[in-house]
C-alpha atoms as a PDB file:
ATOM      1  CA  UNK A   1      18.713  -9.969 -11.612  1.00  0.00           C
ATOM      2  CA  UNK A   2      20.297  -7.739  -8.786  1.00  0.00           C
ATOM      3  CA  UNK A   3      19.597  -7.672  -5.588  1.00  0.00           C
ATOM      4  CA  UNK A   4      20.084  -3.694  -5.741  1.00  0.00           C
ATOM      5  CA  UNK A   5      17.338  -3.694  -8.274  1.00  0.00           C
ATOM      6  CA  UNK A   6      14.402  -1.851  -8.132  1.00  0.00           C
ATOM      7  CA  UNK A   7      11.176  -3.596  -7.293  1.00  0.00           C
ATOM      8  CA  UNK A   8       9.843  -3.397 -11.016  1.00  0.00           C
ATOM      9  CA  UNK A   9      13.273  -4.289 -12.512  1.00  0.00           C
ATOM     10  CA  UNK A  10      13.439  -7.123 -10.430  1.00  0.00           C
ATOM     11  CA  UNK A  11       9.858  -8.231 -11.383  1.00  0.00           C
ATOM     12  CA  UNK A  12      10.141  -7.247 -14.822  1.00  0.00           C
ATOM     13  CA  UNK A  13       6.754  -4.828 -14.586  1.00  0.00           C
ATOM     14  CA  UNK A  14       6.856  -1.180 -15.773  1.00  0.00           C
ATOM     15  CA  UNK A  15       7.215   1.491 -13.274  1.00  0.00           C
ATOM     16  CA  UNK A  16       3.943   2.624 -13.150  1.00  0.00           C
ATOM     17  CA  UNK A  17       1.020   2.000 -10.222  1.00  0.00           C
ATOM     18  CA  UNK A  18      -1.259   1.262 -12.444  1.00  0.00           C
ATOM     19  CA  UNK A  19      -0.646  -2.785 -12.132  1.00  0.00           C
ATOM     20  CA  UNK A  20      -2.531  -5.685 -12.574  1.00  0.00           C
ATOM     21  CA  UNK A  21      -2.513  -7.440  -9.646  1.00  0.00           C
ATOM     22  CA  UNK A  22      -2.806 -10.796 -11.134  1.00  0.00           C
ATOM     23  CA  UNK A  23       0.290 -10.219 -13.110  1.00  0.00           C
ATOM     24  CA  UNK A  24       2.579  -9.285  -9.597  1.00  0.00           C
ATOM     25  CA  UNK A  25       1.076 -12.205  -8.256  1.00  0.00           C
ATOM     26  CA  UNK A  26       1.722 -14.533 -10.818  1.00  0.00           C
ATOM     27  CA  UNK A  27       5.256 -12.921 -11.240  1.00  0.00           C
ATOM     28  CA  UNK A  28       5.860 -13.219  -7.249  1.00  0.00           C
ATOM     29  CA  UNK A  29       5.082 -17.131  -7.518  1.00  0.00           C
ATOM     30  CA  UNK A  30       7.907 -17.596 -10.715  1.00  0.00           C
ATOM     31  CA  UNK A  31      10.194 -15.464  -8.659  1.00  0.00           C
ATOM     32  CA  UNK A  32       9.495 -17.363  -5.516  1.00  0.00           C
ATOM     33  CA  UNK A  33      10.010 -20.462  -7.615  1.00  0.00           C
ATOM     34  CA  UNK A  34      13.573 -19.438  -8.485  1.00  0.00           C
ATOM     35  CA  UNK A  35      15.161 -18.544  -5.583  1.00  0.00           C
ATOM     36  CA  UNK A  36      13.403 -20.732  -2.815  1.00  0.00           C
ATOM     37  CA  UNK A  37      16.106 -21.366  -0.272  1.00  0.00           C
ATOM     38  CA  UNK A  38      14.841 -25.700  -0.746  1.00  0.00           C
ATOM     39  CA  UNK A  39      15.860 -25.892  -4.591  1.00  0.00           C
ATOM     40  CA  UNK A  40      19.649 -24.717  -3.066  1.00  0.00           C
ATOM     41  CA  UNK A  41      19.776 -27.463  -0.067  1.00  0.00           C
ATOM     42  CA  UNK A  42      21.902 -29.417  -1.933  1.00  0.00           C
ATOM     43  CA  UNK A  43      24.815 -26.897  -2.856  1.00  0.00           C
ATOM     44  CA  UNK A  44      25.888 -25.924   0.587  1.00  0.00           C
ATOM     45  CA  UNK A  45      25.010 -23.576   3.403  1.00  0.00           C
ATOM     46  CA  UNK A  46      26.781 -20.422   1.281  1.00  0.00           C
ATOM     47  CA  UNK A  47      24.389 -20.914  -1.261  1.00  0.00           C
ATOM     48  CA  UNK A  48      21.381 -21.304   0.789  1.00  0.00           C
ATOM     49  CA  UNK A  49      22.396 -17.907   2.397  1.00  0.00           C
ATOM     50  CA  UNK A  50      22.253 -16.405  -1.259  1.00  0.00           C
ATOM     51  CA  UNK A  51      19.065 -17.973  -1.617  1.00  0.00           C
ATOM     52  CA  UNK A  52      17.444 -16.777   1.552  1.00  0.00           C
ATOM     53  CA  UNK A  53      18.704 -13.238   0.691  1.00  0.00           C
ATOM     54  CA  UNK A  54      17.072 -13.199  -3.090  1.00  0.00           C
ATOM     55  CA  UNK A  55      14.183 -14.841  -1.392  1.00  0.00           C
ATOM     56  CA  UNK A  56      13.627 -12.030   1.272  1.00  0.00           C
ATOM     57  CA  UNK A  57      14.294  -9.164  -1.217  1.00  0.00           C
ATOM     58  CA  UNK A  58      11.934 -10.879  -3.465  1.00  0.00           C
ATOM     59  CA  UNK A  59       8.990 -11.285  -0.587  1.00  0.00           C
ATOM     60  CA  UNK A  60       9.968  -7.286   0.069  1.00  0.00           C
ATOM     61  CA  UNK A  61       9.631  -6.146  -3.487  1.00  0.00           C
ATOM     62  CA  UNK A  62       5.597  -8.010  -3.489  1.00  0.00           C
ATOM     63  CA  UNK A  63       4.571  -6.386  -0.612  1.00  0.00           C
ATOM     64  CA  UNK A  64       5.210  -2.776  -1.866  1.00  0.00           C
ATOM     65  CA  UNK A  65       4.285  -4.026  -5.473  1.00  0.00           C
ATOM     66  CA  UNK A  66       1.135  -6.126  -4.125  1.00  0.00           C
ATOM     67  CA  UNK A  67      -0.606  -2.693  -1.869  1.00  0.00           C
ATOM     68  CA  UNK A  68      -1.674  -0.075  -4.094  1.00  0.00           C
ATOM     69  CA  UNK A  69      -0.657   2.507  -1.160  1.00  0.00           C
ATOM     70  CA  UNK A  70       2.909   1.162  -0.647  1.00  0.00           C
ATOM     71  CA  UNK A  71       3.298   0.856  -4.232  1.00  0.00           C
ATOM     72  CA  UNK A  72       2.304   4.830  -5.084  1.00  0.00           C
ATOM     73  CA  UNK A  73       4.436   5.640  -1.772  1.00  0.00           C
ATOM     74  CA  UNK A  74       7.245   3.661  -3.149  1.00  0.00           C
ATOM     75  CA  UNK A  75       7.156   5.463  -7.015  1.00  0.00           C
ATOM     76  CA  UNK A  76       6.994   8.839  -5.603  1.00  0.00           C
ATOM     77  CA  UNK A  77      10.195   8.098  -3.790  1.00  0.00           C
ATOM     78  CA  UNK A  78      11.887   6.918  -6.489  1.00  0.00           C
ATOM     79  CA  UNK A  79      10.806   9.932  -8.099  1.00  0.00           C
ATOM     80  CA  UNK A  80      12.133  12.533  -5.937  1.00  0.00           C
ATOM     81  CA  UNK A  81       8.839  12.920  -3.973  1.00  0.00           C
ATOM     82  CA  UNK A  82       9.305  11.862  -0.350  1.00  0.00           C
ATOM     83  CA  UNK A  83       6.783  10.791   1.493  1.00  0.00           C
ATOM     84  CA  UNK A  84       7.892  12.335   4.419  1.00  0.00           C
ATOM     85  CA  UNK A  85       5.087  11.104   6.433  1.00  0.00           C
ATOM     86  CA  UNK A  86       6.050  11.264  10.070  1.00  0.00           C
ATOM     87  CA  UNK A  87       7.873  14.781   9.290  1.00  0.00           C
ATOM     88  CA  UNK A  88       5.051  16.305   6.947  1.00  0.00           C
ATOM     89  CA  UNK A  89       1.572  15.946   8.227  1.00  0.00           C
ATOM     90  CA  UNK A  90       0.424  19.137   6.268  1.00  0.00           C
ATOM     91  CA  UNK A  91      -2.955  18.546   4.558  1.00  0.00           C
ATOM     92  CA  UNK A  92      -5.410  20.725   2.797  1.00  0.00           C
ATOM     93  CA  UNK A  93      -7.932  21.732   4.530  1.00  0.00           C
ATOM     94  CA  UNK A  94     -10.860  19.784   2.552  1.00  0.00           C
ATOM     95  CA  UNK A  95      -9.253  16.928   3.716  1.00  0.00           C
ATOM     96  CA  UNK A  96      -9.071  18.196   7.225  1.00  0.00           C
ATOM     97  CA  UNK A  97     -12.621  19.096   7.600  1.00  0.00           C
ATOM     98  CA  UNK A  98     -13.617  15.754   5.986  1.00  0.00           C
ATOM     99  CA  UNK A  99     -11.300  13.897   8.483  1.00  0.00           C
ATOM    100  CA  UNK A 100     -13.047  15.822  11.185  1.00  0.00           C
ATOM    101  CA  UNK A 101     -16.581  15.302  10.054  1.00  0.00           C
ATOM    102  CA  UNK A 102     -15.515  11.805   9.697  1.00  0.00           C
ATOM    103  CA  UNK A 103     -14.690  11.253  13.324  1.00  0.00           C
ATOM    104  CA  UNK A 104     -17.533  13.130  14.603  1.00  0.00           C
ATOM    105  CA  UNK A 105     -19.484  10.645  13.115  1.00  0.00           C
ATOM    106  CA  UNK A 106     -17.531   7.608  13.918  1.00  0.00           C
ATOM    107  CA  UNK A 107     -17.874   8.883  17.492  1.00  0.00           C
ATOM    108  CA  UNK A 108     -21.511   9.411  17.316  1.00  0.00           C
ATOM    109  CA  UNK A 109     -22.341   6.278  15.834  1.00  0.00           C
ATOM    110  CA  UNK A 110     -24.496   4.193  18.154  1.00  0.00           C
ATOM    111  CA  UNK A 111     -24.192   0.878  16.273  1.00  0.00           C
ATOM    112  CA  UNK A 112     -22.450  -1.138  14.159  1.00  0.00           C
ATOM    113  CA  UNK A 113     -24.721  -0.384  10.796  1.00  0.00           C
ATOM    114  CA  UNK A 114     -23.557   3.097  11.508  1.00  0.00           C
ATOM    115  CA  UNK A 115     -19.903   2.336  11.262  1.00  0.00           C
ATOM    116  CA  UNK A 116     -20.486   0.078   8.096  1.00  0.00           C
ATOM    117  CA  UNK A 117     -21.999   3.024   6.480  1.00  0.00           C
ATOM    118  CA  UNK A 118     -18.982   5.147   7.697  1.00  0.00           C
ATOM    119  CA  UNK A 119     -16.366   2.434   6.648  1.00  0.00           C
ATOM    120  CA  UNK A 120     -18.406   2.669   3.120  1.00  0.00           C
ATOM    121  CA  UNK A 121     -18.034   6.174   2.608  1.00  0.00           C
ATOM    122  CA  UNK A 122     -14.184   5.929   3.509  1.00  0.00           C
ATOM    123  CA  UNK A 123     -13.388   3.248   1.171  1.00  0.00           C
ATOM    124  CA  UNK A 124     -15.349   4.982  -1.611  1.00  0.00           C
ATOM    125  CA  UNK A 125     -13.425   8.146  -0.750  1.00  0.00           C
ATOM    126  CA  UNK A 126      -9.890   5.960  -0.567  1.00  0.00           C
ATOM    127  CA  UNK A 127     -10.462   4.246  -3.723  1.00  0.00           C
ATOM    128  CA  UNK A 128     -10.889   7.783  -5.715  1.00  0.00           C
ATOM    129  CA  UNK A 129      -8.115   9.113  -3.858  1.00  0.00           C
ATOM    130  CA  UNK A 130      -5.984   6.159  -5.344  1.00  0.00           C
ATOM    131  CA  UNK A 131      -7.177   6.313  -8.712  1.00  0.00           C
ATOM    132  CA  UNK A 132      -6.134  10.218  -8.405  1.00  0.00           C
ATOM    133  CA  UNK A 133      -2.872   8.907  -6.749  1.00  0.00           C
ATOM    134  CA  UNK A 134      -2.393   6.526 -10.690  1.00  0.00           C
ATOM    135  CA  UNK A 135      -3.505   9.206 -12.740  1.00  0.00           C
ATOM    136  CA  UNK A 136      -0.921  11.774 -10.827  1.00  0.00           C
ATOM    137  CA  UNK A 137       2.109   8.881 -10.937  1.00  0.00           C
ATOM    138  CA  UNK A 138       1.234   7.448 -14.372  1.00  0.00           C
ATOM    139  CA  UNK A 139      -0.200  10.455 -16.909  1.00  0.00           C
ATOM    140  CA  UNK A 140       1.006  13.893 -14.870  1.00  0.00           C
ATOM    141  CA  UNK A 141       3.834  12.790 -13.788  1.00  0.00           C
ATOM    142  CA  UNK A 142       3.440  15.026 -10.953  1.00  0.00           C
ATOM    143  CA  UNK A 143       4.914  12.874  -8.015  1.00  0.00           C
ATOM    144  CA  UNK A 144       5.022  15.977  -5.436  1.00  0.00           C
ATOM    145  CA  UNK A 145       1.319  16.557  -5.499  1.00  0.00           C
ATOM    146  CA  UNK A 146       0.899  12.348  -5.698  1.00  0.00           C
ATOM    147  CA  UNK A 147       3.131  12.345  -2.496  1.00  0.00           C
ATOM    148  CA  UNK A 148       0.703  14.262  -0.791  1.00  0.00           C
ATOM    149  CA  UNK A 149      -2.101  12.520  -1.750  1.00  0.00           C
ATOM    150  CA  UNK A 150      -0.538   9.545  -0.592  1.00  0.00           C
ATOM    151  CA  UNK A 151       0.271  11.305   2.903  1.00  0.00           C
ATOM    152  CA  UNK A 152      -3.616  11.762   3.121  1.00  0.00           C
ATOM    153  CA  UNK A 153      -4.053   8.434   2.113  1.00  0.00           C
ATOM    154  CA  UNK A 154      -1.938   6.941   4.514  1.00  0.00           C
ATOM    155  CA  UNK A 155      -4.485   9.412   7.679  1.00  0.00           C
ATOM    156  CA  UNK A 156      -7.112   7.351   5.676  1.00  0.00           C
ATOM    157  CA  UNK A 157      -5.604   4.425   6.279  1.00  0.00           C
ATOM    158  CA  UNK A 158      -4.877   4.920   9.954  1.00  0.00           C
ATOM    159  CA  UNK A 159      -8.555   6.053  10.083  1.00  0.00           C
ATOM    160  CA  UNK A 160      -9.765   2.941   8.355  1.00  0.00           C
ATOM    161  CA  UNK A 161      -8.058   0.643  11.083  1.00  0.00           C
ATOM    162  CA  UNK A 162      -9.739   2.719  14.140  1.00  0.00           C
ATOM    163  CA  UNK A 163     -13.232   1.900  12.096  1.00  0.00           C
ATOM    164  CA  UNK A 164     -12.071  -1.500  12.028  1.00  0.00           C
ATOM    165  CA  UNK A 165     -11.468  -1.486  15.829  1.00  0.00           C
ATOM    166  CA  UNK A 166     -15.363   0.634  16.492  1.00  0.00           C
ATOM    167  CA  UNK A 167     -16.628  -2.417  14.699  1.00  0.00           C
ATOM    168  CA  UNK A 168     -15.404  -4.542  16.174  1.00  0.00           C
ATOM    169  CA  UNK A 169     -15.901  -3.354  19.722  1.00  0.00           C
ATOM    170  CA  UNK A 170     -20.152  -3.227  18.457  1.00  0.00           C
ATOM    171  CA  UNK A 171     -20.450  -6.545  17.068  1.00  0.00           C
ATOM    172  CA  UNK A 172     -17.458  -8.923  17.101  1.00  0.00           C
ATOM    173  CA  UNK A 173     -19.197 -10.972  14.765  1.00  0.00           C
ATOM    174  CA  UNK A 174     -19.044  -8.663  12.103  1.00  0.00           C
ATOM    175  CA  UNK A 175     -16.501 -10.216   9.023  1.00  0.00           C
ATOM    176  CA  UNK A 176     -14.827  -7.443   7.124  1.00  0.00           C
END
């Protein structure tokens, strides 16, 4: 291992988003395992630096490996498809509209069964989004158009977390 790997190098998993996330997990834990800063305390405070290093690089590399989002983000950089996402905010305009009509109705809804439904229709929407994010990454190998998807994915994401918040406002009870 190198700590200038890439993320699937260093967890020896193909580059691919379609992962199981048992497998990263389990991986994380061996990796974890091997490079804990406590199984160095004993060989000096150089090689507990060393540790700490291969032990933040590893924690890094799970995250993005771990969130299906971070993970397609992550492969379409790699691939020559920046994300961009701060710069490039262009969607199309099905997306758009569906944003909008999203809103609208988060706005209008008067309670929290309202905003369940809502938060039900965007995770539906996110999780076909993603599996057309895998199928663009692993079988087209089209990374631009992925990287786009992922843009959208990232509004979704954004818009996912101000659902959260409605909820939240209606019924702090409510468990997500």
């Amino acid at each position: 291992m190198k700590l200038d790997d890439d993320d699937f190098t260093l967890f020896g998993l193909p580059e691919r988003h379609a992962l199981d996330r048992a497998e990263v997990d389990a991986r994380w834990r061996q990796l974890q395992a091997e490079v804990h800063p406590d199984r160095f305390a004993g060989d000096g405070a150089a090689a507990q630096r060393i540790a700490m290093q291969w032990a933040v690089r590893v924690n890094e590399a799970y995250q993005r490996l771990k969130d299906p989002l971070r993970r397609a983000a992550y492969l379409c950089e790699r691939r020559g498809a920046a994300i961009q996402a701060h710069d490039n905010t262009a969607m199309p305009a099905a997306f758009l509209m569906q944003q909008m009509q999203w809103r609208e109705a988060l706005e209008e809804a008067a309670d929290a069964a309202a905003v369940a439904g809502l938060e039900a229709e965007v995770v539906a929407a996110e999780r076909t989004m993603l599996a057309d994010v895998a199928r663009l990454l692993d079988e087209a190998g089209d990374a631009p158009a992925a990287a786009a998807q992922v843009r959208a994915l990232m509004f979704l994401n954004r818009f996912r977390q101000d659902i959260g918040r409605r909820l939240d406002t209606l019924d702090p009870t409510h468990i997500r």
